[in-house]
N, C-alpha and C. Protein backbone atom coordinates (compact mmCIF):
# COMPACT_ATOMS: atom_id res chain seq x y z
N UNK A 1 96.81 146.00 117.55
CA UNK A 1 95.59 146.61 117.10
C UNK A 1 94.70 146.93 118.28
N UNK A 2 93.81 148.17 118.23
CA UNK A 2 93.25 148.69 119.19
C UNK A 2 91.80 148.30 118.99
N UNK A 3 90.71 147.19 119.82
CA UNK A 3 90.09 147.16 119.52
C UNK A 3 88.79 147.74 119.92
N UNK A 4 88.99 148.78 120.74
CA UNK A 4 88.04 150.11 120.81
C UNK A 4 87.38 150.63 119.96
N UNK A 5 86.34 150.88 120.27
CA UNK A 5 85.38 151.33 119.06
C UNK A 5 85.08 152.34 119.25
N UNK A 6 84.80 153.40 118.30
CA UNK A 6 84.46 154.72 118.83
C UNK A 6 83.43 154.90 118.17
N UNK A 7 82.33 156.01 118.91
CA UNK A 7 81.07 156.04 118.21
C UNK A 7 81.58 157.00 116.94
N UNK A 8 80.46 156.72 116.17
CA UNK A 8 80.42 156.83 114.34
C UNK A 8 79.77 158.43 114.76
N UNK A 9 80.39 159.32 113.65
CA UNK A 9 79.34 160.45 113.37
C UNK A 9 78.05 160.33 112.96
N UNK A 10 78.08 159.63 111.89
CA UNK A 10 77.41 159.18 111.05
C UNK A 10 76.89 158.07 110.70
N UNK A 11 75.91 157.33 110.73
CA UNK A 11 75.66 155.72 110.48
C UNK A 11 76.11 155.60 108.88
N UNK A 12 76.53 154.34 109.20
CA UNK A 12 77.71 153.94 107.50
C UNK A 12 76.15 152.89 107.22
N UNK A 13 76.41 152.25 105.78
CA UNK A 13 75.41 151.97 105.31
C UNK A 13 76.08 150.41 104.58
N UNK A 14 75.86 149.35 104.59
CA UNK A 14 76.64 148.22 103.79
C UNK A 14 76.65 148.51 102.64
N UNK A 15 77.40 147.87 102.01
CA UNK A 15 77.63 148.34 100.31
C UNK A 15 77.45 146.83 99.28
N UNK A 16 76.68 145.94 100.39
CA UNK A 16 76.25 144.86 99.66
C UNK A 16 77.43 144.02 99.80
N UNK A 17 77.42 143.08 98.25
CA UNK A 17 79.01 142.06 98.44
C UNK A 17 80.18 142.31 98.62
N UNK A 18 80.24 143.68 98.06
CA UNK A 18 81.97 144.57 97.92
C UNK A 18 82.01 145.09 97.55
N UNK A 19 82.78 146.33 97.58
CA UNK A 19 83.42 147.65 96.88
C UNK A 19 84.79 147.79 96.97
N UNK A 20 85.41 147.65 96.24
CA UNK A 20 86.97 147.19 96.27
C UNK A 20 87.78 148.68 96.21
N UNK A 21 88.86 148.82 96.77
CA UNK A 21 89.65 149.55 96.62
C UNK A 21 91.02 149.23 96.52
N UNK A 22 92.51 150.51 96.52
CA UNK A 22 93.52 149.92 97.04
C UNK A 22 94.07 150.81 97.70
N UNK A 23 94.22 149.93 99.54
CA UNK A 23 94.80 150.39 100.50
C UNK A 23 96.27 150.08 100.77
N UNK A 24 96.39 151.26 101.33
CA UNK A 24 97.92 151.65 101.84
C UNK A 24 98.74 152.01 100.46
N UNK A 25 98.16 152.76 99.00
CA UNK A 25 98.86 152.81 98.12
C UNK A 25 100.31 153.65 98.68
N UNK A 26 101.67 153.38 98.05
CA UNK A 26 102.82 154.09 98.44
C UNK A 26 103.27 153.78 96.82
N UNK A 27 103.96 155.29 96.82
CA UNK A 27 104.95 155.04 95.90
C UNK A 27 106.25 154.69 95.59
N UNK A 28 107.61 154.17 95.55
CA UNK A 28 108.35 153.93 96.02
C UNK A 28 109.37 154.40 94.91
N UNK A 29 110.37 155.66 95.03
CA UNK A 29 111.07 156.02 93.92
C UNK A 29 112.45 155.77 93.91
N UNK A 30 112.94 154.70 92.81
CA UNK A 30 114.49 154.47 92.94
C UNK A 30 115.09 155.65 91.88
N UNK A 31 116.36 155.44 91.30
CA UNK A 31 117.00 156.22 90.67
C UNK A 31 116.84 155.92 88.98
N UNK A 32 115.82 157.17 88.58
CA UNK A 32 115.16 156.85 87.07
C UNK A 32 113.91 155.99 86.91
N UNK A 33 113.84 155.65 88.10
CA UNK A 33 112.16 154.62 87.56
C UNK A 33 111.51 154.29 89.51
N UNK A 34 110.38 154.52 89.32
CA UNK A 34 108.97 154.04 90.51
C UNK A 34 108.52 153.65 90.33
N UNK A 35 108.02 152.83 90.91
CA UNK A 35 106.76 151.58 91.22
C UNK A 35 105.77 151.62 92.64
N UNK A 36 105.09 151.29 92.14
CA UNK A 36 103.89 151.29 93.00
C UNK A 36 103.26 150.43 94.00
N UNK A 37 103.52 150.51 95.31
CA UNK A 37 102.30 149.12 96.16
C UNK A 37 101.30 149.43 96.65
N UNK A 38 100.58 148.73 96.17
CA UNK A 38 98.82 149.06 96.88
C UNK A 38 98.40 147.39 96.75
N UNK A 39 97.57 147.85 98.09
CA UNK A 39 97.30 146.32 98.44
C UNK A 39 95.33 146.40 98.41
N UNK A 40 95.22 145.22 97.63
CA UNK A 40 93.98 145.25 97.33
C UNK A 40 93.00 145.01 98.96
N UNK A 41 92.09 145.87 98.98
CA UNK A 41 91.47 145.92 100.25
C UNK A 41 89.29 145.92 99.57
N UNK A 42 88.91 145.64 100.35
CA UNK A 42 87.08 146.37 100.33
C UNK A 42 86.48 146.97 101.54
N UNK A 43 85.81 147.81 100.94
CA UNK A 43 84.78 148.69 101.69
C UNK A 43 83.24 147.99 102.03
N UNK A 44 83.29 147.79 103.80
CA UNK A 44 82.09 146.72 103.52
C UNK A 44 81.17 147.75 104.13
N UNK A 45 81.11 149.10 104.67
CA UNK A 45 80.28 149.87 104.96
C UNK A 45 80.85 151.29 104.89
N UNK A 46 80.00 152.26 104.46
CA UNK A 46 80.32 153.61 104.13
C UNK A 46 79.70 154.85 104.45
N UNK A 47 79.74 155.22 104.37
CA UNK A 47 79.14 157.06 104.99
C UNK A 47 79.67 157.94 104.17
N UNK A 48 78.98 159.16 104.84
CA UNK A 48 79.86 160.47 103.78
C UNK A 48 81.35 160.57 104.90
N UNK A 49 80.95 160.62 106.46
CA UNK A 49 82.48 160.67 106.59
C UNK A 49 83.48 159.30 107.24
N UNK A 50 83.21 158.43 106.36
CA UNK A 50 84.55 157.62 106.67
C UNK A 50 83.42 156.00 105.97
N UNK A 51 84.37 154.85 106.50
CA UNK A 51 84.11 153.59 105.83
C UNK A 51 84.36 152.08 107.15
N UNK A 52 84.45 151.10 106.48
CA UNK A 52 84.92 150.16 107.91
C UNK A 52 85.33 149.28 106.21
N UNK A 53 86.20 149.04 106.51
CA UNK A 53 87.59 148.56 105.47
C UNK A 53 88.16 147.09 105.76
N UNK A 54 87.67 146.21 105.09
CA UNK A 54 88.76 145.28 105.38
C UNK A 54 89.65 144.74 104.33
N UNK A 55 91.20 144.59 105.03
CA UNK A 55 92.53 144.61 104.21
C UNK A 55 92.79 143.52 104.97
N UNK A 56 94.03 142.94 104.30
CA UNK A 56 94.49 141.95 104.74
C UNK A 56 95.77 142.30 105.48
N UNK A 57 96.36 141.34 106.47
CA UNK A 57 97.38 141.57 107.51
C UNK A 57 98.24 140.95 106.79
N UNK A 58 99.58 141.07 106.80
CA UNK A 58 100.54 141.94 107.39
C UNK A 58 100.15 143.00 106.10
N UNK A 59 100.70 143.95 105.79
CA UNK A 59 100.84 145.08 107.21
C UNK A 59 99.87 145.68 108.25
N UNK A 60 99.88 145.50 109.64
CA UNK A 60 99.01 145.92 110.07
C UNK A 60 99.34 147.60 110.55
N UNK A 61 97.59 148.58 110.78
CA UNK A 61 97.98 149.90 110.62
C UNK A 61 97.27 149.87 112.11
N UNK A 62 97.86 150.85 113.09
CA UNK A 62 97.26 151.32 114.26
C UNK A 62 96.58 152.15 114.34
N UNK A 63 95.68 152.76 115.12
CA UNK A 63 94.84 153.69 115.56
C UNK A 63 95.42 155.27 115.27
N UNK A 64 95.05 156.11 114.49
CA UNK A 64 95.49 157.24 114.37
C UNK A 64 96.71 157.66 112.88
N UNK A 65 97.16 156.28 112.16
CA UNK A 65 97.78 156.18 111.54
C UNK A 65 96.88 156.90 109.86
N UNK A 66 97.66 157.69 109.73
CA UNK A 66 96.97 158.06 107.92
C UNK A 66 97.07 157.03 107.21
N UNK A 67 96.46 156.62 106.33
CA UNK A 67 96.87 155.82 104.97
C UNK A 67 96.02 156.19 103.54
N UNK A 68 96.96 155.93 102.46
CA UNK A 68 96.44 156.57 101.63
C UNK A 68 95.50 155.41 100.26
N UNK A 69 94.58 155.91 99.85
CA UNK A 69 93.93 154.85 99.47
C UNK A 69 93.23 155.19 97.25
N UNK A 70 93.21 154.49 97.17
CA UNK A 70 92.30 154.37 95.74
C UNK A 70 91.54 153.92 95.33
N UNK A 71 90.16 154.84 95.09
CA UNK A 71 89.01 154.17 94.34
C UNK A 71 88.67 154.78 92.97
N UNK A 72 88.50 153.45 92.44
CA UNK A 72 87.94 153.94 91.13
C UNK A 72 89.22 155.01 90.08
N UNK A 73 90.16 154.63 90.17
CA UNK A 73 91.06 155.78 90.00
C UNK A 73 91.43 156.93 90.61
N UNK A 74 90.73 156.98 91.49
CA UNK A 74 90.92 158.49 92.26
C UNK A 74 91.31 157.93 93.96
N UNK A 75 92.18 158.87 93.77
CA UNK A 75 93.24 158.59 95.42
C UNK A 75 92.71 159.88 96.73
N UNK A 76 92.99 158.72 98.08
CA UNK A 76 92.21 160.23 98.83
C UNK A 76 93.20 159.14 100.37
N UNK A 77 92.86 160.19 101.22
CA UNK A 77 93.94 159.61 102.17
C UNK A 77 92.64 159.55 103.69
N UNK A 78 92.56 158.50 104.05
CA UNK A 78 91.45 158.36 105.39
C UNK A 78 92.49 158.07 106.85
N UNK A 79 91.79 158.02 108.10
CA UNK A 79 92.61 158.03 109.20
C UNK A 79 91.98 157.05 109.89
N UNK A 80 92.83 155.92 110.57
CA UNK A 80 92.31 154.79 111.11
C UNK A 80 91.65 155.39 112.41
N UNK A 81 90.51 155.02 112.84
CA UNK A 81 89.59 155.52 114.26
C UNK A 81 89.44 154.15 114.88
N UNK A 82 89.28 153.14 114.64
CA UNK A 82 89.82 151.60 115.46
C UNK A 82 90.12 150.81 114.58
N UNK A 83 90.29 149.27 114.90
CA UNK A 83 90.97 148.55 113.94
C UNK A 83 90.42 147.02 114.81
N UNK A 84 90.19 145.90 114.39
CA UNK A 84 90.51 144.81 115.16
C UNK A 84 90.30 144.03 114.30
N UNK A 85 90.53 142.34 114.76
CA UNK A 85 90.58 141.54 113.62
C UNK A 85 89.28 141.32 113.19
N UNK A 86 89.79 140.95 112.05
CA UNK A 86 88.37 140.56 111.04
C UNK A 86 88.30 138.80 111.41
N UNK A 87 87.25 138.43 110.93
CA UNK A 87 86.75 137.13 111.06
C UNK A 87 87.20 135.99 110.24
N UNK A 88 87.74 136.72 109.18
CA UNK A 88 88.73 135.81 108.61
C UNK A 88 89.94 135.87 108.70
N UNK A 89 91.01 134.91 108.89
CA UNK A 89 92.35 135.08 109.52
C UNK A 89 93.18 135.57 108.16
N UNK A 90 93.87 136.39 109.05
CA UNK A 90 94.68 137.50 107.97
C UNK A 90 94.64 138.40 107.55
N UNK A 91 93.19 138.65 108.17
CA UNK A 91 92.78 140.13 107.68
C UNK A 91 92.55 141.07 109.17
N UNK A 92 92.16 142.40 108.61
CA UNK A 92 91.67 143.38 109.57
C UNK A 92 90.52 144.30 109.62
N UNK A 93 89.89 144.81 109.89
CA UNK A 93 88.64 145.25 109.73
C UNK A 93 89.50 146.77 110.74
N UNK A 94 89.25 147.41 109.61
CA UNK A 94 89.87 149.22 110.10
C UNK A 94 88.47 150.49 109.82
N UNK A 95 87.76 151.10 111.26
CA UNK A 95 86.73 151.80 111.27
C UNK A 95 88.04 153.22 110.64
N UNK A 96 87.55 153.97 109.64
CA UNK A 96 88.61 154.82 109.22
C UNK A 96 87.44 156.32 108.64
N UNK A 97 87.88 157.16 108.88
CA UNK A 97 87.56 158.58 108.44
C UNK A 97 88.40 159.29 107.36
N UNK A 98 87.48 159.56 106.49
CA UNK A 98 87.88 160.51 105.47
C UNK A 98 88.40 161.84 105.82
N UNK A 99 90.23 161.81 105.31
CA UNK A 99 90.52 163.08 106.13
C UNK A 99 90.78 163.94 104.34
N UNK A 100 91.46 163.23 103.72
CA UNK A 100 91.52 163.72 102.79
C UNK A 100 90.93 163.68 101.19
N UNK A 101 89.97 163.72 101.25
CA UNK A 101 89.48 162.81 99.90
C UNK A 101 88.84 163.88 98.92
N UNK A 102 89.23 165.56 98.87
CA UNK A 102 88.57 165.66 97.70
C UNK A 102 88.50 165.01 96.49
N UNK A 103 89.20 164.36 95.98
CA UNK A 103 89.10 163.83 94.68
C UNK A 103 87.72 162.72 94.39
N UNK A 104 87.86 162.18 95.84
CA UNK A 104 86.67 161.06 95.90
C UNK A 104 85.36 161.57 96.24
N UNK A 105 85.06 162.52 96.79
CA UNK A 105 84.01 163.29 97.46
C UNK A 105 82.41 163.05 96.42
N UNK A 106 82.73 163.36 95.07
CA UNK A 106 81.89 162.93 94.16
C UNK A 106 81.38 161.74 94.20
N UNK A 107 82.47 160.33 94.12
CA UNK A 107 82.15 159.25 94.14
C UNK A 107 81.54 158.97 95.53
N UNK A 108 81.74 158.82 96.61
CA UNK A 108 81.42 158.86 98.32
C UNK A 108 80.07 159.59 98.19
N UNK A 109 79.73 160.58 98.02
CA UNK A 109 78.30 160.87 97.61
C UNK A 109 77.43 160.04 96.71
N UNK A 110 77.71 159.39 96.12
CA UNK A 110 76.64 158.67 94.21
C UNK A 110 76.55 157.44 95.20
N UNK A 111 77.86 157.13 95.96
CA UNK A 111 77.88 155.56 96.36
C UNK A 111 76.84 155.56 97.54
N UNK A 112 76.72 156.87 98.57
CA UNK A 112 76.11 156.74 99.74
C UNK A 112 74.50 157.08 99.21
N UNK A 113 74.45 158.03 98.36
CA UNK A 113 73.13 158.78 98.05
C UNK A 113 73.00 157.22 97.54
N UNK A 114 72.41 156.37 96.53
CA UNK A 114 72.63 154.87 96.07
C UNK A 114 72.17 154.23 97.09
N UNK A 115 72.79 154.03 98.13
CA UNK A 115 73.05 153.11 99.39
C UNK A 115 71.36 153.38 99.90
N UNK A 116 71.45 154.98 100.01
CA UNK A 116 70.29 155.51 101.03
C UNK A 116 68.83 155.24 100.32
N UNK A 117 69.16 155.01 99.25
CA UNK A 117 67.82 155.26 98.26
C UNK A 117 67.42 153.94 98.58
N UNK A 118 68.18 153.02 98.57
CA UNK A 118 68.32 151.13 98.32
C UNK A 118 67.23 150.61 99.87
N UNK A 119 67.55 151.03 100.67
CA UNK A 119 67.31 151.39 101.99
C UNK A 119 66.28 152.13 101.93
N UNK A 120 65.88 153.13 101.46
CA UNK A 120 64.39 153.32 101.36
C UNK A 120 63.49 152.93 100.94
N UNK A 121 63.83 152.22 100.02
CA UNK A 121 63.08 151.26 99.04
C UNK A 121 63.14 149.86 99.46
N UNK A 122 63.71 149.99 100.13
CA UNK A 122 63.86 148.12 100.65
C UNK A 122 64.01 147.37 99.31
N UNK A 123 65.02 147.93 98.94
CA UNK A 123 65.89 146.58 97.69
C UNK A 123 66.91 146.28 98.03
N UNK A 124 66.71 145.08 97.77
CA UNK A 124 67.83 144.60 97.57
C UNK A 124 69.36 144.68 96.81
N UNK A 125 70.14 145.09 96.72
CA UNK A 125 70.91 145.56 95.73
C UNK A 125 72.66 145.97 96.30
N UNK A 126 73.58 146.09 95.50
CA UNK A 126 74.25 146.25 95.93
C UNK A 126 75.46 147.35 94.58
N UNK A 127 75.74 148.22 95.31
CA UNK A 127 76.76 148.99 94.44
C UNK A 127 77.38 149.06 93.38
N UNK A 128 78.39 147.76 93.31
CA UNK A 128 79.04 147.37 92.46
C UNK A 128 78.39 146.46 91.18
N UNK A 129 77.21 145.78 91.60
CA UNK A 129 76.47 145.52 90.46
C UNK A 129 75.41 146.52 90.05
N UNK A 130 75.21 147.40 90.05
CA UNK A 130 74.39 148.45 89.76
C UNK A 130 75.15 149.65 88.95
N UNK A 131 76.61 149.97 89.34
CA UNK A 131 77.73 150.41 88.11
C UNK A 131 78.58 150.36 87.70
């Protein structure tokens, strides 16, 4: 893991206790029937372009690597921009950019517009208990 940091376009905003997703979804097709792995991950800060993600290790993803992800039902694919360990063992903390996410673009807006308002108002509050 590369633990270089690269400056943000954009300042990401916390999303409070958690915003859960599932990272690295793959589909995996045998002969007559697929199944699915996605590994439960959260979003602990967000922006309109990208997030800082932490998933748990193994598998770990390198710098530049696509992976494809799901929120809320809707799937969108982001690109790792650094990665290093997280503070709890086993996990990883991945700075990642939204390369592909129309589907999510709606939600990534309600969640950040939300975020920004929370922050102007100086409340306290957090995402996931609010919808």
């Amino acid at each position: 893991m590369d633990a270089h940091l690269v400056d943000r376009l954009m300042p990401r905003h916390p999303v409070g206790l958690e915003l859960p997703i599932d990272w690295d979804v793959r589909v995996r097709r045998k002969l007559f029937q697929s199944s699915e792995h996605a590994v439960p991950a959260l979003i602990r800060e967000i922006s309109l372009l990208g997030a800082l993600v932490d998933a748990p290790m193994p598998p770990s993803r390198e710098v530049g690597e696509r992976v494809q992800i799901r929120m809320q039902g809707r799937t969108g694919v982001v690109e790792i921009r650094h990665a290093r360990p997280a503070y709890t063992q086993g996990r990883a903390l991945y700075g990642v950019m939204f390369v592909d996410t129309r589907e999510l673009e709606d939600l990534i807006a309600d969640i950040v517009g939300y975020l920004r308002a929370q922050e102007d108002d100086n409340v306290d509050g957090a995402w996931e208990t609010a919808h």
